[in-house]
Protein backbone atom coordinates (compact mmCIF):
# COMPACT_ATOMS: atom_id res chain seq x y z
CA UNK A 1 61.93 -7.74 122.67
CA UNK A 2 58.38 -7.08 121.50
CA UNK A 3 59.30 -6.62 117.48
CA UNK A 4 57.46 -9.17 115.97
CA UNK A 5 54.23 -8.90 117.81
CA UNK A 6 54.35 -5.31 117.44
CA UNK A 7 54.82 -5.40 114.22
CA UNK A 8 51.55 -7.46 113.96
CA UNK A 9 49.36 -5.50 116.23
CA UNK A 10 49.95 -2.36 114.94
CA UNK A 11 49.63 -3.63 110.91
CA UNK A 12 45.57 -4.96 111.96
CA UNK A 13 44.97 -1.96 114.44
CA UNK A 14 45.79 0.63 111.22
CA UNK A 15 43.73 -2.41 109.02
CA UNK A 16 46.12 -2.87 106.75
CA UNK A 17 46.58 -6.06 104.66
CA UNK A 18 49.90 -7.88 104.85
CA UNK A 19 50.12 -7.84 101.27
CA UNK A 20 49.45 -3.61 101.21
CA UNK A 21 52.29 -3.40 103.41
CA UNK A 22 54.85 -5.44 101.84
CA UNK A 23 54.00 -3.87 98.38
CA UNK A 24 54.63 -0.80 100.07
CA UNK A 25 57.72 -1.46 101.46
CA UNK A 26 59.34 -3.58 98.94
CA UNK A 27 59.40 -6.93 100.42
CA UNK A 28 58.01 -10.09 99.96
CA UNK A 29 54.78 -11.00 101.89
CA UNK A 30 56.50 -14.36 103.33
CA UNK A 31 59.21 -11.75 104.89
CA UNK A 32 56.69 -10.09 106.61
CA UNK A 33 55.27 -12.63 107.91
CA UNK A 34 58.66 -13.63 109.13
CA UNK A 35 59.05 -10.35 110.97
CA UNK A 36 55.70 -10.80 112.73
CA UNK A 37 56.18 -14.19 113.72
CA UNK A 38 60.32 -14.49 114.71
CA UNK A 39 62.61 -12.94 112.26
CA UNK A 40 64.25 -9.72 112.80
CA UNK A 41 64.38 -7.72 109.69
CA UNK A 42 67.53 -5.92 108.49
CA UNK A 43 68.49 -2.79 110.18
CA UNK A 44 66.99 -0.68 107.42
CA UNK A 45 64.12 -2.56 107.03
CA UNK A 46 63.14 -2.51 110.30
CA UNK A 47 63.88 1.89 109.93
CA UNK A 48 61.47 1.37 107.05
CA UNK A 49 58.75 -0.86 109.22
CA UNK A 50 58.82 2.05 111.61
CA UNK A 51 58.50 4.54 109.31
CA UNK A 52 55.48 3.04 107.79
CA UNK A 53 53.53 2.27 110.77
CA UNK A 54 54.80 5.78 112.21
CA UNK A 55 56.15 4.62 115.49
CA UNK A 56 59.50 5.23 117.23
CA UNK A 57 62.15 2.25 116.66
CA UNK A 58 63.04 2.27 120.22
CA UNK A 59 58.95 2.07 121.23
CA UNK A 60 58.69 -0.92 118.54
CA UNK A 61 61.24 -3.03 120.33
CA UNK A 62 60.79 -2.22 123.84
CA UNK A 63 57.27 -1.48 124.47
CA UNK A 64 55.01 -4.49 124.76
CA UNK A 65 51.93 -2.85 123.16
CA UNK A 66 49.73 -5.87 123.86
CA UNK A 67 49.73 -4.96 127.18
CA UNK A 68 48.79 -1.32 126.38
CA UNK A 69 45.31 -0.05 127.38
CA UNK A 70 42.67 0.99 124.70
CA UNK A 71 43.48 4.52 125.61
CA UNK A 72 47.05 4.30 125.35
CA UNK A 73 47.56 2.55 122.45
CA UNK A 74 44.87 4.65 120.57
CA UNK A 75 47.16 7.75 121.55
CA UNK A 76 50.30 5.91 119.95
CA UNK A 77 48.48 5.22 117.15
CA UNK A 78 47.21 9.02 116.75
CA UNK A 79 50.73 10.66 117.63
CA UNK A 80 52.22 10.33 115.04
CA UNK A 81 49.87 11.89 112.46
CA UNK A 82 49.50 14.89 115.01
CA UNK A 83 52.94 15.50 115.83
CA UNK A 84 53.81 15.39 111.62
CA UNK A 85 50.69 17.99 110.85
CA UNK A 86 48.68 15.17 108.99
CA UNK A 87 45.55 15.61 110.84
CA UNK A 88 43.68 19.17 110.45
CA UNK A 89 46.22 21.80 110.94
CA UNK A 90 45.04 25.53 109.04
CA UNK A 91 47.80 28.17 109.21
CA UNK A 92 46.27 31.31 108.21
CA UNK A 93 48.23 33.37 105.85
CA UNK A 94 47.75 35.61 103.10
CA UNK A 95 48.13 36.77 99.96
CA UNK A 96 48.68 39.87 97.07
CA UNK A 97 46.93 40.72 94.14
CA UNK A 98 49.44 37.93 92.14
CA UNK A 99 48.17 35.19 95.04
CA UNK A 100 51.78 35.24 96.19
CA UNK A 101 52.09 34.05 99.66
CA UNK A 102 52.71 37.43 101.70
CA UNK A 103 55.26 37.51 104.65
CA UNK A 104 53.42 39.03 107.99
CA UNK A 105 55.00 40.86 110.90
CA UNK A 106 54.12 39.72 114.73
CA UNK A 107 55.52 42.68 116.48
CA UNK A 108 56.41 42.51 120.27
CA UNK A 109 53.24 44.35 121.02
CA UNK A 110 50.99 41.79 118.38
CA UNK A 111 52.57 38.57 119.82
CA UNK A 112 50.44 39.41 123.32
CA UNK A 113 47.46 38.76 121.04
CA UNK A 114 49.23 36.10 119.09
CA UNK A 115 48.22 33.30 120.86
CA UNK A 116 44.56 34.40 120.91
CA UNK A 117 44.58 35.26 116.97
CA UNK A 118 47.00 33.29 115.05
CA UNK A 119 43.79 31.11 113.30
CA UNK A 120 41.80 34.34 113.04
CA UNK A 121 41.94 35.57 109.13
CA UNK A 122 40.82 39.20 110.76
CA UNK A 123 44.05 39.28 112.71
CA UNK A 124 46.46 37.89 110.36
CA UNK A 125 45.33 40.06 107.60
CA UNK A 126 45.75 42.95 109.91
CA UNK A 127 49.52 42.54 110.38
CA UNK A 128 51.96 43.97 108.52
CA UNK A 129 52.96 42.24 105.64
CA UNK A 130 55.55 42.37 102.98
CA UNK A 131 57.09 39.98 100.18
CA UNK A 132 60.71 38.70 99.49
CA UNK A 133 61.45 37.36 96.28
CA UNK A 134 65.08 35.67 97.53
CA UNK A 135 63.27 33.35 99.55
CA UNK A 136 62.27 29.88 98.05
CA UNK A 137 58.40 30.42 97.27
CA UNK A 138 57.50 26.54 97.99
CA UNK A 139 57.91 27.90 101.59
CA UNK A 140 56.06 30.20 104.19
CA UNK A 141 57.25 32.54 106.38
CA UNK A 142 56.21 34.99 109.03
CA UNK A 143 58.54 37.85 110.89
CA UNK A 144 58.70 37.73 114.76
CA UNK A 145 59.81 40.50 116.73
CA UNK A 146 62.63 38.60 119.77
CA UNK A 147 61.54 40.16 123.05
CA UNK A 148 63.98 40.16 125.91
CA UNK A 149 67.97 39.05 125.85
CA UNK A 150 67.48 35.22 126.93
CA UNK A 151 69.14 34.56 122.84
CA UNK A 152 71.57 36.70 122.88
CA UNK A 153 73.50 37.63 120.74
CA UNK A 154 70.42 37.76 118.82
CA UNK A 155 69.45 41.02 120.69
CA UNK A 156 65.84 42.45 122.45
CA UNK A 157 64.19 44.01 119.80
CA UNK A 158 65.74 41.97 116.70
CA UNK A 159 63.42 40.64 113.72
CA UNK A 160 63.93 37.54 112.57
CA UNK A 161 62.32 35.66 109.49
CA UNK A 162 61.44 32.33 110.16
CA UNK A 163 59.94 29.50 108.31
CA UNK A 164 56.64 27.70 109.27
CA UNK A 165 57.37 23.55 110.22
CA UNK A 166 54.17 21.43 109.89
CA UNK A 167 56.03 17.94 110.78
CA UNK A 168 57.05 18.42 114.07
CA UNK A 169 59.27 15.39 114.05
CA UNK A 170 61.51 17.11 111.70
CA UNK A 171 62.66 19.72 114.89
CA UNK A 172 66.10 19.14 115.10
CA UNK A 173 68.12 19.36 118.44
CA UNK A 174 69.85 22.44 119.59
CA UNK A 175 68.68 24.69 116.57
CA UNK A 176 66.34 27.95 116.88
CA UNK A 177 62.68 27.51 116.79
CA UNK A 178 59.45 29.91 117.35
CA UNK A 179 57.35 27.69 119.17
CA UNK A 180 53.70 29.00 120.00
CA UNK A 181 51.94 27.12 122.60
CA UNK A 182 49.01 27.03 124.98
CA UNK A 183 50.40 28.41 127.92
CA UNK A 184 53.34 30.67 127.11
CA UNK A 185 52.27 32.19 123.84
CA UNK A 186 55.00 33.08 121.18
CA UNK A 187 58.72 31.79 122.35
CA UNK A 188 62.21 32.21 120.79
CA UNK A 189 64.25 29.29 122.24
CA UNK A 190 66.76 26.47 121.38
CA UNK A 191 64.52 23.18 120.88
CA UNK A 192 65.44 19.44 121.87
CA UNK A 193 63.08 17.02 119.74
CA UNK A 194 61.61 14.74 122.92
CA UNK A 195 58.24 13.85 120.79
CA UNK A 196 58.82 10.26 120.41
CA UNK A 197 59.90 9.58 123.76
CA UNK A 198 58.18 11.58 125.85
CA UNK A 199 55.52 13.54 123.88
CA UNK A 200 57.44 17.19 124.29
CA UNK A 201 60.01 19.92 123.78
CA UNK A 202 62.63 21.05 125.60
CA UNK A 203 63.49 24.55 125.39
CA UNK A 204 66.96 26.58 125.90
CA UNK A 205 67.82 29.81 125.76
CA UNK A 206 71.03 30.48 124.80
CA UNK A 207 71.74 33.05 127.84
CA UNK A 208 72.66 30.62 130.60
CA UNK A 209 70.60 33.30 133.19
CA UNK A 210 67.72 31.23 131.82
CA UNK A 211 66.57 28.20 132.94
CA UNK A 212 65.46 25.30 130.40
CA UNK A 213 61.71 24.48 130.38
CA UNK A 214 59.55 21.46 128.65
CA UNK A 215 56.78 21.76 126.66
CA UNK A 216 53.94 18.87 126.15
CA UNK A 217 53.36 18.40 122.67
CA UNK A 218 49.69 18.87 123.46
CA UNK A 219 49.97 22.64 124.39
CA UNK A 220 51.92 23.49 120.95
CA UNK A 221 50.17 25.59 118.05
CA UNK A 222 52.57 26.23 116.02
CA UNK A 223 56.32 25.67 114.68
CA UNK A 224 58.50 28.44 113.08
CA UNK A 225 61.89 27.31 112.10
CA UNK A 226 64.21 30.69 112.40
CA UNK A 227 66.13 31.01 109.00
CA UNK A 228 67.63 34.75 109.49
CA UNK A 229 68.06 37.82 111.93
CA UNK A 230 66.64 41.19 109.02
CA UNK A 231 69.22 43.90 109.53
């Protein structure tokens, strides 16, 4: 087990001062310096150590990051603040004359050019757009059109409202997602959350005709959690 000298490594790498840390977290700074030298911390403390130094539990006590090359461990340090939308991520929306956040419409025939203008103000603001005052405002949401019958009983042709997800690490297994990504555009699919082990999604469909696919994290734009089928 690798804890305590993970622990350690990955504290100096993000230069952070044992006594920022255990301020932060609560604890003493003798404890810490217990958990980076032999003692194993409580089960939620070590949840919160994780947390904090936003790395997987199972990666903190099995993975000898020592060991890691430059290039490796500079991607496990930089994961985690892609994968939860903390470094530059602009989703292009807009808005009416009250600065309400508007709800736009990607059509079967607008997600072909989806992929190509989802960043582009000129193409958002050119979709149809409409507002629903039911729906919490602290959110956003955009319409998709569902194209084909690989989730039935959600049928070809159905419009669903979903809600935009910035921290990917939130996608929860076996639950509907709109996941836009490099090479296959706009998809409607069931998604497994395989970030922290192995950097990407695995998508379903619920129409067994379908075979399951991954996605590398890399190749994802965008997140839309689906809330609702409009009827």
């Amino acid at each position: 087990m690798y804890l305590h000298s993970n622990i350690k490594l990955l504290r100096k790498k993000k230069r952070i001062t044992q006594s920022l840390m255990s301020e932060s977290l609560g604890i003493s700074r003798s404890k810490l310096a217990g958990y980076e030298l032999s003692i194993s911390p409580p089960l939620d403390t070590l949840v919160k150590l994780c947390e904090y130094l936003e790395v997987s539990v199972d990666l903190i006590l099995k993975e000898n990051l020592e060991k890691y090359p430059a290039h490796k461990l500079r991607e496990v340090l930089e994961t985690s603040r892609y994968l939860k939308g903390r470094d530059l991520r602009i989703l292009t929306t807009t808005v009416d004359a009250q600065g309400r956040e508007l709800i736009e419409v990607v059509s079967q025939k607008a997600k072909a050019s989806y992929l190509a203008g989802f960043s582009d103000p000129d193409f958002i603001g050119d979709l149809p757009r409409f507002h629903l005052p039911f729906l919490p405002q602290d959110k956003k949401y955009r319409v998709f059109q569902v194209d084909g019958d690989s989730m039935e009983p959600i049928p070809d042709g159905a419009w669903i409202i979903c809600e935009y997800i910035e921290d990917w690490t939130a996608i929860r297994d076996g639950e509907k997602y709109v996941i836009v990504t490099a090479q296959d555009g706009v998809t409607f699919k069931l998604t497994y959350n395989q970030l922290n082990k192995k950097r990407q999604l695995l998508l379903c469909s619920s129409n067994p005709l379908y075979t399951p696919f991954e996605v590398k994290a890399e190749t994802v734009r965008e997140v839309w959690k689906y809330r609702m089928m409009m009827v």
